[in-house]
C-alpha atoms as a PDB file:
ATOM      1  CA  UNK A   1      93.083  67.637 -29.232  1.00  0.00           C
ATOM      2  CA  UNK A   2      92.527  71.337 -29.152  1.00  0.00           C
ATOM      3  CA  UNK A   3      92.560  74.193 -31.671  1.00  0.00           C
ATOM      4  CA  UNK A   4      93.973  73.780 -35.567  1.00  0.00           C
ATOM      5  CA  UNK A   5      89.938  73.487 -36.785  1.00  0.00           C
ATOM      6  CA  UNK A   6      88.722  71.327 -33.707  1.00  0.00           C
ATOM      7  CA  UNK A   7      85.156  72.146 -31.651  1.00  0.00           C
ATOM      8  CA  UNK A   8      86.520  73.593 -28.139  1.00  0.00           C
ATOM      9  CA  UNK A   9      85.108  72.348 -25.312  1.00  0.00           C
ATOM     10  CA  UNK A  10      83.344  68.681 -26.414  1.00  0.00           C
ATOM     11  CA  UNK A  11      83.912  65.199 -25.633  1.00  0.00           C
ATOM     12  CA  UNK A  12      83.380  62.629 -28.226  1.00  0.00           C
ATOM     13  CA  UNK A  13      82.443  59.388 -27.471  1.00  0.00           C
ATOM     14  CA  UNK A  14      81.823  57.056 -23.871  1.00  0.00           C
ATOM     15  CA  UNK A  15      83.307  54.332 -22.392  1.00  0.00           C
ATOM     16  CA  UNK A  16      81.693  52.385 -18.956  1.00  0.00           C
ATOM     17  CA  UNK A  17      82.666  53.130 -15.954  1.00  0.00           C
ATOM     18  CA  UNK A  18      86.285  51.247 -15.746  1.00  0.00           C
ATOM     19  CA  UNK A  19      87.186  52.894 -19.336  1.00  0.00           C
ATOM     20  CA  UNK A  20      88.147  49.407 -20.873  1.00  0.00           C
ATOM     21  CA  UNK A  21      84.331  49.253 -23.043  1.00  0.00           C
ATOM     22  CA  UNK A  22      83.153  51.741 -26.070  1.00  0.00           C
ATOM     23  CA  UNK A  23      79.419  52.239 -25.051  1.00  0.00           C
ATOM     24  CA  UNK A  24      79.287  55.011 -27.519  1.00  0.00           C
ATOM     25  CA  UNK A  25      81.234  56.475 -30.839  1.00  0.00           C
ATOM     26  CA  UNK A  26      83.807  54.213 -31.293  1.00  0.00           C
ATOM     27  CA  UNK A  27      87.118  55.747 -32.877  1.00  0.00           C
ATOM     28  CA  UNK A  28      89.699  53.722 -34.604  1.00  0.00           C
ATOM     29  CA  UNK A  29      93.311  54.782 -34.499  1.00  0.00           C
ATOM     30  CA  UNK A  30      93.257  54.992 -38.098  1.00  0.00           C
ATOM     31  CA  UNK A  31      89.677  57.346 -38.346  1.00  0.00           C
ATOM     32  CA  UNK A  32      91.868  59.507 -36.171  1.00  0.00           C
ATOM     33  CA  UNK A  33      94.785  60.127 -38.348  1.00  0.00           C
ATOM     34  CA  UNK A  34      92.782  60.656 -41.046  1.00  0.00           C
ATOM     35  CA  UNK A  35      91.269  63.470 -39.228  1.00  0.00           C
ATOM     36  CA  UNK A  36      94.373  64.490 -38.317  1.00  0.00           C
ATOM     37  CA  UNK A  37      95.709  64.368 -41.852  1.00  0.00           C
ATOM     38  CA  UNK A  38      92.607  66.168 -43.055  1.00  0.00           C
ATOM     39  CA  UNK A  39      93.277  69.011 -40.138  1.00  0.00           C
ATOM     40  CA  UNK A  40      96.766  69.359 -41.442  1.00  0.00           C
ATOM     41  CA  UNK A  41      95.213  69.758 -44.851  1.00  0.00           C
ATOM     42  CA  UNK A  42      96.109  66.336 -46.422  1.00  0.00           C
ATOM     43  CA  UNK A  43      93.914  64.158 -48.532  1.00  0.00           C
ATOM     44  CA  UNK A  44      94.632  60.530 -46.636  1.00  0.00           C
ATOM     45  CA  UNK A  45      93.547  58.674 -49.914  1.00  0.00           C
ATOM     46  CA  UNK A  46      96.127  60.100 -51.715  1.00  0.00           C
ATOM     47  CA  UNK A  47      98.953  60.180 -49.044  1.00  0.00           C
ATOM     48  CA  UNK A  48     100.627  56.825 -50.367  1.00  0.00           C
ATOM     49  CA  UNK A  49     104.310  55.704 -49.842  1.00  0.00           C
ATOM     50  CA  UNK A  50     105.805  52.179 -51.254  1.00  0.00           C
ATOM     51  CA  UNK A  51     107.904  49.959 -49.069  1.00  0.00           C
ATOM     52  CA  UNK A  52     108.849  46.784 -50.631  1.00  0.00           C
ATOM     53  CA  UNK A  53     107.277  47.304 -53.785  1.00  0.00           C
ATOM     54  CA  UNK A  54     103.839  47.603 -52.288  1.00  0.00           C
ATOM     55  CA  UNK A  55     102.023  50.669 -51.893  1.00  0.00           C
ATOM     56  CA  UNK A  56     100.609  51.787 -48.898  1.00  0.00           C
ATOM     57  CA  UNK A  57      98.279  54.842 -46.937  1.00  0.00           C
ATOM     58  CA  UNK A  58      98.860  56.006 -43.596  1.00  0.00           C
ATOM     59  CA  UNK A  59      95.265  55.056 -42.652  1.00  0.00           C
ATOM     60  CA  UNK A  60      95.834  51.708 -44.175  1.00  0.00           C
ATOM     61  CA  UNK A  61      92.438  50.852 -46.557  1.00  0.00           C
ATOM     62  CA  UNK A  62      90.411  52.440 -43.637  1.00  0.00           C
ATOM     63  CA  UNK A  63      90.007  55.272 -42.033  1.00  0.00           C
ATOM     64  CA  UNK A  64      87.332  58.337 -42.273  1.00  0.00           C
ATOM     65  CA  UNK A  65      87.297  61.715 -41.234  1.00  0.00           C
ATOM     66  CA  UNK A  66      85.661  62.392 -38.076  1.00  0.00           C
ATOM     67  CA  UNK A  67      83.383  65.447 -38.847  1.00  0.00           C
ATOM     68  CA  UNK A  68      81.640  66.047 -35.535  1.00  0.00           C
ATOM     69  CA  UNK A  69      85.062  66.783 -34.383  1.00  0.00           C
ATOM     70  CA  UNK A  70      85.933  69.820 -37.028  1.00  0.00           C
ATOM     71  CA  UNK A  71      84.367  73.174 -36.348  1.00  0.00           C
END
């Protein structure tokens, strides 16, 4: 990721050394589009869309903004 409100120049979180472990700062998929979402200036609580009658978020009933990555 780089500019649109993001730190330059960091790395967030480890793996070992064959890159198939998280030793440190796990991410899910949906923390990360939430901070996407928030980057883009969206509230991901209140981005909801129905399919099939049900209602639904983008990050699912998960998903939190990762601050240490916004400058």
């Amino acid at each position: 990721m780089a500019g649109g409100g993001v730190k330059p120049g960091i790395v967030y979180g480890e793996t070992d050394e064959f890159g198939y472990n998280i030793i440190k700062d796990p991410v899910h998929v949906h923390d990360f589009h939430a901070t996407v979402l928030h980057l883009m200036g969206l509230n991901h609580e209140k981005l909801i869309f129905r399919h099939l009658g049900r209602r639904y978020r983008l990050t699912d009933v998960s998903g939190n903004v990762i601050k240490e990555l916004i400058s």
